[in-house]
Structures are given as C-alpha cells and as structure tokens.
N, C-alpha and C. Protein backbone atom coordinates (compact mmCIF):
# COMPACT_ATOMS: atom_id res chain seq x y z
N UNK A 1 0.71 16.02 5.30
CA UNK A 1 -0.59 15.98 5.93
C UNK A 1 -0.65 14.87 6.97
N UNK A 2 -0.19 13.75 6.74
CA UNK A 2 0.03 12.89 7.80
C UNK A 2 0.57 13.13 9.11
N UNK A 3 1.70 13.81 9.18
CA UNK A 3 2.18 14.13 10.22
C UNK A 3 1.56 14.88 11.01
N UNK A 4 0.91 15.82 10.52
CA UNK A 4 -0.23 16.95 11.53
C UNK A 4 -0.90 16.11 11.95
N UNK A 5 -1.45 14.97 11.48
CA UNK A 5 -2.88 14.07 12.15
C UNK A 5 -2.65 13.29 13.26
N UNK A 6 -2.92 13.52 14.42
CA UNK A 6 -2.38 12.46 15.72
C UNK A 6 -3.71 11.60 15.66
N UNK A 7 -3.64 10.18 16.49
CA UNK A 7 -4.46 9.26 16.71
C UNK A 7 -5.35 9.98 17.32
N UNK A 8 -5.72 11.05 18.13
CA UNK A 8 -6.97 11.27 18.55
C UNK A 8 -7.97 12.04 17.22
N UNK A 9 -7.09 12.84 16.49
CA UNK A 9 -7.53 13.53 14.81
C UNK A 9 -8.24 12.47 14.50
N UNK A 10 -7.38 11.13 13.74
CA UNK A 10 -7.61 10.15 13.36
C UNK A 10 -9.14 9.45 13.87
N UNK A 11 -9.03 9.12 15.22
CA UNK A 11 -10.37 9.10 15.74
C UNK A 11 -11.15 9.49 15.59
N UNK A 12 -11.47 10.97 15.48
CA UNK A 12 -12.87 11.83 15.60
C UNK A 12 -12.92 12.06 14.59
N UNK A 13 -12.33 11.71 13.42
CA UNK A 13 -12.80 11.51 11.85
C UNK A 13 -13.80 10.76 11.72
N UNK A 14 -14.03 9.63 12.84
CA UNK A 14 -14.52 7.91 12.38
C UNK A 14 -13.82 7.23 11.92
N UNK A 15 -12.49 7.04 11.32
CA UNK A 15 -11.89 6.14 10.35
C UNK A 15 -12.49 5.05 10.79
N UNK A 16 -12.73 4.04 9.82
CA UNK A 16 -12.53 3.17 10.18
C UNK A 16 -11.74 1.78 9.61
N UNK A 17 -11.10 0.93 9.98
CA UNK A 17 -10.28 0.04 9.52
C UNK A 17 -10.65 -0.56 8.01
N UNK A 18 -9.79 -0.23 7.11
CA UNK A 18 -10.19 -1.02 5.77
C UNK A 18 -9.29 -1.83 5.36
N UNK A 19 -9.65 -3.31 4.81
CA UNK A 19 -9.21 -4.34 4.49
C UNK A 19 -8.45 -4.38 2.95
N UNK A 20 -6.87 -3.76 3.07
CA UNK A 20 -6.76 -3.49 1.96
C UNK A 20 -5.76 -5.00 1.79
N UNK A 21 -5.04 -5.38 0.51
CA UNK A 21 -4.17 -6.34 0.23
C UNK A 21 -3.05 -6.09 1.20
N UNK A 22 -2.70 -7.56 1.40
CA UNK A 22 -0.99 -7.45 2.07
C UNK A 22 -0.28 -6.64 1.07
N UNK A 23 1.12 -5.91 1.40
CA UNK A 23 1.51 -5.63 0.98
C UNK A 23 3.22 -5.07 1.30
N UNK A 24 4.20 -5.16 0.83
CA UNK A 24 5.50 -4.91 1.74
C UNK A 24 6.66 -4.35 0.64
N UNK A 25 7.18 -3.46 1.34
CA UNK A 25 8.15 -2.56 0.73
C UNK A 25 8.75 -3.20 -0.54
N UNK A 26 8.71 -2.35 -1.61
CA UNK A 26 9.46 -3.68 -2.78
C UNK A 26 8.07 -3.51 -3.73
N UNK A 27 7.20 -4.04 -3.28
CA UNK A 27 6.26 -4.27 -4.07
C UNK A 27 5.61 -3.30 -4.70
N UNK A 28 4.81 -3.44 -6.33
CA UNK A 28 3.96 -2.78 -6.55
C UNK A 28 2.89 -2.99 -6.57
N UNK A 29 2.07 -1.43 -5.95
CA UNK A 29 0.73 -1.39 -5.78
C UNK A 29 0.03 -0.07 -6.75
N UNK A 30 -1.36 0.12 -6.88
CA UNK A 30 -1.67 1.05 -7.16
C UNK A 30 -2.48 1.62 -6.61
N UNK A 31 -2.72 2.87 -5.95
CA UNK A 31 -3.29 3.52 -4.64
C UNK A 31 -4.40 4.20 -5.95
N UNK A 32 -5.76 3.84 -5.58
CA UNK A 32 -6.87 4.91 -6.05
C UNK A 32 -7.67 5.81 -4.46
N UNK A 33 -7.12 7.10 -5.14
CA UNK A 33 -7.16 7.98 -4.21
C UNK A 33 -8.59 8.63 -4.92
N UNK A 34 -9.38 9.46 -3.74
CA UNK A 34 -10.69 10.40 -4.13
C UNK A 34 -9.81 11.86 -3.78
N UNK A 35 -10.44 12.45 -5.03
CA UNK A 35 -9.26 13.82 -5.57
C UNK A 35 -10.51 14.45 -5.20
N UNK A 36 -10.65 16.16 -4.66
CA UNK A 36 -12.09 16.85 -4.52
C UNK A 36 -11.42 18.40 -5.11
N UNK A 37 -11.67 18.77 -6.28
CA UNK A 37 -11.45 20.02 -6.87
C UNK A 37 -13.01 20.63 -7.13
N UNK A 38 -12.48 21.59 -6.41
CA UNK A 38 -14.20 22.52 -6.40
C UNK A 38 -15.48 21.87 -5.67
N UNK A 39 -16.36 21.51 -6.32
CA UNK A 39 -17.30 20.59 -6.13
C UNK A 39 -17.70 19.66 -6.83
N UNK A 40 -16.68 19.19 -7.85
CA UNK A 40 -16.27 17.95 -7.93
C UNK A 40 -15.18 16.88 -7.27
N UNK A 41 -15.85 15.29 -7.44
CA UNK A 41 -15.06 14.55 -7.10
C UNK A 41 -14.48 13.26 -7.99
N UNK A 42 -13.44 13.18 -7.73
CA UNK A 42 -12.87 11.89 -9.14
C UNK A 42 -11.73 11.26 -8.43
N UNK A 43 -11.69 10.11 -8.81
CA UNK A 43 -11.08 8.68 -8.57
C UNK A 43 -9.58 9.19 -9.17
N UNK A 44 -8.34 9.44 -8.46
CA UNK A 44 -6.64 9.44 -9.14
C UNK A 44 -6.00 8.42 -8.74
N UNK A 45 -5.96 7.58 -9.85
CA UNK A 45 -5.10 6.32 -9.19
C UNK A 45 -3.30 6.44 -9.33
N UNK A 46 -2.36 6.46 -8.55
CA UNK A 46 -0.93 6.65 -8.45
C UNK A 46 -0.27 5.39 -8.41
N UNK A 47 0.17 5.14 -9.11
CA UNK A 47 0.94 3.33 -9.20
C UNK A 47 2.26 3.56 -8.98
N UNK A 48 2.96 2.71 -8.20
CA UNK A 48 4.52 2.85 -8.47
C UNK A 48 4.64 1.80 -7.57
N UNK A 49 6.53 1.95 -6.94
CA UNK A 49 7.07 1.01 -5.77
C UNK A 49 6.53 1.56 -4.80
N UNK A 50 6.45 0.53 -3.81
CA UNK A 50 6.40 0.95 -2.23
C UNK A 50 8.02 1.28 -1.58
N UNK A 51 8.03 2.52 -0.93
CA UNK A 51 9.62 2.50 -0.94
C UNK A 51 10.03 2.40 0.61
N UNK A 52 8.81 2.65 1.14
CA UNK A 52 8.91 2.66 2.24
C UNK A 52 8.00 2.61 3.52
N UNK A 53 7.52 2.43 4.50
CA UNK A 53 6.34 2.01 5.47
C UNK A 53 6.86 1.87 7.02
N UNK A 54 5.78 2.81 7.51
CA UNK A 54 5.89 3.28 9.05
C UNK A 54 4.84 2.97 9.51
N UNK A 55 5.17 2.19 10.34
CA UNK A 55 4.30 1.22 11.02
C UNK A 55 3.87 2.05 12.46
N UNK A 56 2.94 3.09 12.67
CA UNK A 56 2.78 3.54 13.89
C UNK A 56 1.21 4.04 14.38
N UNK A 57 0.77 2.68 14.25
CA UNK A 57 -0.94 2.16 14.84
C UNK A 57 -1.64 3.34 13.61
N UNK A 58 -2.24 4.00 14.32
CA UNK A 58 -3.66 4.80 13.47
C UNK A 58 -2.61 6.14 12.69
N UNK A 59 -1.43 6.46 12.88
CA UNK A 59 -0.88 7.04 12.17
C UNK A 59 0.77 6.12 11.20
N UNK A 60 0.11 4.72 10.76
CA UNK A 60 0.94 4.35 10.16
C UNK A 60 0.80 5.17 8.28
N UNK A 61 2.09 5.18 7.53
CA UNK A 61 1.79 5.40 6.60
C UNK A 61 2.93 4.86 5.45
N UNK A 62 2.37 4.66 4.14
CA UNK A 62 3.53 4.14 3.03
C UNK A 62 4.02 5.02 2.20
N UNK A 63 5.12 4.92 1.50
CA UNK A 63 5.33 6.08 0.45
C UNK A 63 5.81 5.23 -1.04
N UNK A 64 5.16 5.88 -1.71
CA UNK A 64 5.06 5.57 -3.25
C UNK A 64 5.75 6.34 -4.20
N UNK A 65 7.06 5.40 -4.92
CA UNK A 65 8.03 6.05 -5.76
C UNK A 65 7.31 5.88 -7.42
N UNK A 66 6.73 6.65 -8.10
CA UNK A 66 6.98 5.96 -9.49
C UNK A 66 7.65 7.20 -10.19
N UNK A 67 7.80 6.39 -11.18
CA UNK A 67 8.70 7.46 -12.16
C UNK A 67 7.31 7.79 -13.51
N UNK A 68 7.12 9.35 -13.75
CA UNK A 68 6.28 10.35 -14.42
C UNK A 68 7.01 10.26 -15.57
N UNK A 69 6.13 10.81 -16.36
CA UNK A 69 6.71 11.59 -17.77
C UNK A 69 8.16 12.30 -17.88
N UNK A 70 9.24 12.07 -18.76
CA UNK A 70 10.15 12.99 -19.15
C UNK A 70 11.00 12.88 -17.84
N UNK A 71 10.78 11.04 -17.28
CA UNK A 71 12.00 10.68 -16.58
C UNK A 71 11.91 11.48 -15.15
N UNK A 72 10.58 12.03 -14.64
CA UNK A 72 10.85 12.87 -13.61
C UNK A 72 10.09 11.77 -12.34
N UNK A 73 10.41 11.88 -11.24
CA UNK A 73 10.05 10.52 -10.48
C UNK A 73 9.07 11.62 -9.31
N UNK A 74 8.31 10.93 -9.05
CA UNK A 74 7.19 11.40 -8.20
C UNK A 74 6.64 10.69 -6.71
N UNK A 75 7.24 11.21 -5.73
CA UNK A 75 6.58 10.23 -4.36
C UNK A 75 5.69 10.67 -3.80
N UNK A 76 4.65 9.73 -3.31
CA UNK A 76 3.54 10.33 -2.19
C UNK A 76 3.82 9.49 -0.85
N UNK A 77 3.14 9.76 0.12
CA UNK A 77 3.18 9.66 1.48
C UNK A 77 1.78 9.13 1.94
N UNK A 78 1.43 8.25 1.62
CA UNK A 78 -0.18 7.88 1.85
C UNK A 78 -0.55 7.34 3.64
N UNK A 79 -1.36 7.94 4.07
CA UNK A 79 -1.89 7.15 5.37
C UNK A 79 -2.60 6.07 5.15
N UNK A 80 -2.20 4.82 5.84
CA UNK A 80 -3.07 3.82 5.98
C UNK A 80 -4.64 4.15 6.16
N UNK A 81 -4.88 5.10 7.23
CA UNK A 81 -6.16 4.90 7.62
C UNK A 81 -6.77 6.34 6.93
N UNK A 82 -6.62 6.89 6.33
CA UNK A 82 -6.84 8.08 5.26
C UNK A 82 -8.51 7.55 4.97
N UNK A 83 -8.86 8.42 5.15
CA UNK A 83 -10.35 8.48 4.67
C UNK A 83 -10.69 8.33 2.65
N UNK A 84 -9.86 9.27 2.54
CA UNK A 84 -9.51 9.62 0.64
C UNK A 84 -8.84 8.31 -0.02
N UNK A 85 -8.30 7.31 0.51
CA UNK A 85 -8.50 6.27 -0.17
C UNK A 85 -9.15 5.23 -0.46
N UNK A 86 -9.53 5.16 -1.90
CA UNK A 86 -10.74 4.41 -1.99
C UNK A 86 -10.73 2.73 -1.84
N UNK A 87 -8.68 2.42 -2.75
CA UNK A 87 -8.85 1.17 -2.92
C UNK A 87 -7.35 0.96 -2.85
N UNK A 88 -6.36 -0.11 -2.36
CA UNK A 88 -5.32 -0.01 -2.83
C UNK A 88 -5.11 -1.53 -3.71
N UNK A 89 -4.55 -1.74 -5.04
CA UNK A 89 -4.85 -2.85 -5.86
C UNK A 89 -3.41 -3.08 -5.99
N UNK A 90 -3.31 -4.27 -5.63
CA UNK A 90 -1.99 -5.15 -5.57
C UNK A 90 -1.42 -5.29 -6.68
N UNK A 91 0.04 -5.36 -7.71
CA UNK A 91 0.28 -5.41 -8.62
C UNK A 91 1.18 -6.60 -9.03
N UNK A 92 2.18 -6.49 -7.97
CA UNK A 92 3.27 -7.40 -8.08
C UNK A 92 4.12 -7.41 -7.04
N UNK A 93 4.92 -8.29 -7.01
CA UNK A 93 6.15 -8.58 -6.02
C UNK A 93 7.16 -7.75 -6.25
N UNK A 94 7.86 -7.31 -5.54
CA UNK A 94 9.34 -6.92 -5.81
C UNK A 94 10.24 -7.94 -4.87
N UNK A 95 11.53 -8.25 -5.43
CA UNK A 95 12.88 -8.49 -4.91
C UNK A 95 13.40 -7.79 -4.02
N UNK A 96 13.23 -7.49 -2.64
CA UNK A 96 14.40 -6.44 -2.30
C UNK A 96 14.94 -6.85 -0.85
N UNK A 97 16.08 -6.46 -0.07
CA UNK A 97 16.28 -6.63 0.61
C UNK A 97 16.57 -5.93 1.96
N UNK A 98 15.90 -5.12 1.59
CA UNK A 98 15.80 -3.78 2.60
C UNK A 98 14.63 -3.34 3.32
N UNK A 99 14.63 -2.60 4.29
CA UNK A 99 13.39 -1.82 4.97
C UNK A 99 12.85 -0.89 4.34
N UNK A 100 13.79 -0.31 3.36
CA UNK A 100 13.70 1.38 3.23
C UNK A 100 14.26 1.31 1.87
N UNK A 101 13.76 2.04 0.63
CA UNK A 101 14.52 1.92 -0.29
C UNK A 101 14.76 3.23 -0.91
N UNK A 102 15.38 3.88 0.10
CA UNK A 102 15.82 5.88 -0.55
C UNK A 102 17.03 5.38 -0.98
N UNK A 103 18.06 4.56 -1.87
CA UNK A 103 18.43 4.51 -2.16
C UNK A 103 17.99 4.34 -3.61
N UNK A 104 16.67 4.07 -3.75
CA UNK A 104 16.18 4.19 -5.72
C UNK A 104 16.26 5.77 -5.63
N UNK A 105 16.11 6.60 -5.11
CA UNK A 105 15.81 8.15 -5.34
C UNK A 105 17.10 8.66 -6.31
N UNK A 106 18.07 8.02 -5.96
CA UNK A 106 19.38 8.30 -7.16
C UNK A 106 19.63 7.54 -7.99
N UNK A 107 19.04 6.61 -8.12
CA UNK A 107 18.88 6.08 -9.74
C UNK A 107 18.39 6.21 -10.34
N UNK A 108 18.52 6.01 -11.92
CA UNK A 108 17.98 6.25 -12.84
C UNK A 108 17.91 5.73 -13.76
N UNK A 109 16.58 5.76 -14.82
CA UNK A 109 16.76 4.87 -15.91
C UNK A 109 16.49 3.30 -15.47
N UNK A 110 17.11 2.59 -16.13
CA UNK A 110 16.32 1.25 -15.98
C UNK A 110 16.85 0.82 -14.15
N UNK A 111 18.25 1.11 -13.90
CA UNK A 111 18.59 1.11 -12.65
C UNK A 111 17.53 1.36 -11.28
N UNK A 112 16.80 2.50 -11.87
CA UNK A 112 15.75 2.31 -10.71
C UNK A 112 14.30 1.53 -10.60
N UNK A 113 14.48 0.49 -11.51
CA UNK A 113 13.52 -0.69 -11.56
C UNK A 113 13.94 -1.64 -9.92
N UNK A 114 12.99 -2.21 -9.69
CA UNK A 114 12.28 -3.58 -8.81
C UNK A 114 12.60 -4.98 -9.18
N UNK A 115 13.64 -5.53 -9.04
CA UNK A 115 13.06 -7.01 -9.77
C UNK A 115 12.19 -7.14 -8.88
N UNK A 116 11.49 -8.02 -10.18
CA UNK A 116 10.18 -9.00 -9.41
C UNK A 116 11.07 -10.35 -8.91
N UNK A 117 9.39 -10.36 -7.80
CA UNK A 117 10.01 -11.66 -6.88
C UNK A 117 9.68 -12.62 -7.92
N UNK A 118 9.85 -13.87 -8.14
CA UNK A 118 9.05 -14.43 -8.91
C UNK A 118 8.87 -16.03 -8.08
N UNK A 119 7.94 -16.87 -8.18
CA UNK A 119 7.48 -17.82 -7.18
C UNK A 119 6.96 -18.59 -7.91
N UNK A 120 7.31 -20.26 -7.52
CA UNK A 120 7.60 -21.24 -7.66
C UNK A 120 5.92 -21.55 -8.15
N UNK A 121 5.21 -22.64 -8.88
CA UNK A 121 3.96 -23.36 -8.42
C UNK A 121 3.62 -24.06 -7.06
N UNK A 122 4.80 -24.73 -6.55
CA UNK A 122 4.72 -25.16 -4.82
C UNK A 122 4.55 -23.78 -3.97
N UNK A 123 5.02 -22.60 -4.37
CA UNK A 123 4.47 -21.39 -3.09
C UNK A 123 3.55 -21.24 -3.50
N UNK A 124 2.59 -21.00 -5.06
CA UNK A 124 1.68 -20.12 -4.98
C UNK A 124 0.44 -21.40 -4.40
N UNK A 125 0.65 -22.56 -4.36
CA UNK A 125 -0.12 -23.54 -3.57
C UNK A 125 0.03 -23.22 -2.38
N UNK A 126 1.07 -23.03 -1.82
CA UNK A 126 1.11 -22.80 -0.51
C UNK A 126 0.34 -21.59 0.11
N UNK A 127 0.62 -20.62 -0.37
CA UNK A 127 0.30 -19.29 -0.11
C UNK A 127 -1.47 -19.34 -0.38
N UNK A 128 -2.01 -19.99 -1.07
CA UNK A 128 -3.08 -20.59 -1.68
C UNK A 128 -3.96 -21.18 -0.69
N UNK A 129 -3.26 -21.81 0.47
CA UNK A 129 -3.62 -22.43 1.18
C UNK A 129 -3.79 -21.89 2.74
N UNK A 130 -3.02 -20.58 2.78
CA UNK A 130 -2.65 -20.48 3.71
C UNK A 130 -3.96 -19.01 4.01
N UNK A 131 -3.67 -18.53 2.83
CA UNK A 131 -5.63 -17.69 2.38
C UNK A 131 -6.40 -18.50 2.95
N UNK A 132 -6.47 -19.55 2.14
CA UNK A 132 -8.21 -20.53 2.91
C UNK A 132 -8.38 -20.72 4.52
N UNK A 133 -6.92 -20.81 4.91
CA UNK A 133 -7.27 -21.33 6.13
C UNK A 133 -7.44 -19.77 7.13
N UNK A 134 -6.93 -18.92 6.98
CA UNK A 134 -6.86 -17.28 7.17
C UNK A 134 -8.40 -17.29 6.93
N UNK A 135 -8.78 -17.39 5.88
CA UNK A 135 -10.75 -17.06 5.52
C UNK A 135 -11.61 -17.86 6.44
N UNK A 136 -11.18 -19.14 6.73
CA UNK A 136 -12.02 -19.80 7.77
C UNK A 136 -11.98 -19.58 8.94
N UNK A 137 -10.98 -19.27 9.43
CA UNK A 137 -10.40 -18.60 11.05
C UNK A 137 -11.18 -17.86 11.21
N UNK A 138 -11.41 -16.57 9.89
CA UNK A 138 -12.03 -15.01 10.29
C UNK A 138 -13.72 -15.55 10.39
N UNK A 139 -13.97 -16.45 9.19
CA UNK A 139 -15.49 -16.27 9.28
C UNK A 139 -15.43 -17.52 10.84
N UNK A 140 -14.93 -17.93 11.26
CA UNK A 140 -15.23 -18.73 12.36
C UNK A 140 -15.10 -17.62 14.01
N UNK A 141 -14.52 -16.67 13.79
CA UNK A 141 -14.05 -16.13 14.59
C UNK A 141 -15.87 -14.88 14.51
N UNK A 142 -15.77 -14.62 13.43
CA UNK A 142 -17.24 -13.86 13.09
C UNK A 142 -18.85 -14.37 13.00
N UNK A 143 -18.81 -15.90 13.31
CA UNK A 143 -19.74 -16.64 13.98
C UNK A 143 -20.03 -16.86 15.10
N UNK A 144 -18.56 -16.69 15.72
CA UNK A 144 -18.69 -17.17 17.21
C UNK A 144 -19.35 -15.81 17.88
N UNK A 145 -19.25 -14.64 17.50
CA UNK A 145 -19.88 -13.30 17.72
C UNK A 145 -21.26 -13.06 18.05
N UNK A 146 -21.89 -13.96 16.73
CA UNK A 146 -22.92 -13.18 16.51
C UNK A 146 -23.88 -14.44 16.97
C-alpha cells in the first residue's frame, strides 16, 4: 500500500506530521495500528524489530520483523505518515551494525534475536540532557512564533 501512495496522495489526505519516538533499525518498537473491519474500529498493536527504514520525505516507511506463534515470523511495511497509526511506543535498543537487516529473515530460533544495546549511567545522563535542551530549543523556537 505504500508504494501506490505518491507525496501528492499523501497530501490530499491532510496527513499531518506526528511526533512519534526516535527510533533506528535494530530497535524494538511497538506500532498500534487502527484496524476498520465492517463498521467497526479497534486498536492492533504489532511489536517486533525494526529491520529496516526508507527514508523518502512524505513517502518514508519502516518494516517490522517479529516472530508469531508456531515459530512463523511476520513483517509489515508501515508508512511514517500513515493516517492508521495511532501510536508508535518505544521498547528497547538493539545492537546492530547494519542499515538493513534481511539477513534475520533466515534465522531462526534464538539466532534471530537483537542484542540489546545496553548503556552506561554516564549516557543515560547524557542523553538525559540532551532531551532538555532539544525541549527548550522547540518551546523557544514556538514562542518566538506566536
């Protein structure tokens, strides 16, 4: 579905920009998507790795590896600017050293696990710090506006 949608699609939807968590290949997230069967609507949240991310303005999009029931592994293709997502919730770090990780698609079993990154008390101060000063920029930048 992504691929059919060009930036002018994208446009005359309205999207508009949503402020979801940083987030980078490696890592886990969990995407709560709005599901519409019939004339109902309900919240499907899909958790796994990020395996991969295409960075291309109003048609950027990520893809999400987790592994299902009975060992069977399941990817989606999510658009950044997708209207149907409600929330994306940050989980954890991964270890990795790659752009692209279609190389988990043939592993299996514990092999196709993530190490986690794991980080020091001096980064998460840092990183800690580096939020606050990011939050004051924006609301300073959103004063000077109005």
């Amino acid at each position: 579905m992504a691929k059919s949608l060009s930036r002018e699609t994208i446009r005359q939807l309205g999207v508009q920009k949503k402020e979801f968590p940083a987030f980078k290949v490696g890592d886990t997230v969990a995407v709560s998507q709005r599901i519409k069967e019939g004339n109902k609507e309900r919240i499907q949240v899909f958790e796994g790795d990020v395996i991969a991310a295409h960075n291309k303005g109003a048609s950027s999009t990520f893809t999400i590896r987790k592994i299902g029931p009975n060992a069977v592994s399941v990817e989606r293709i999510f658009p950044y600017n997708s209207p149907l997502i409600e929330s994306i919730k940050f989980v954890r770090h991964g270890d990795v050293r790659r752009a692209k990780l279609y190389y988990m698609r043939d592993r299996i079993g514990k092999a196709a696990r993530v190490k986690e990154r794991v980080i020091t008390a001096e980064q998460r101060r840092q990183q800690a710090q580096a939020l606050e000063k990011n939050d004051a920029r924006v609301e300073a930048q959103e004063s000077d506006k109005a």
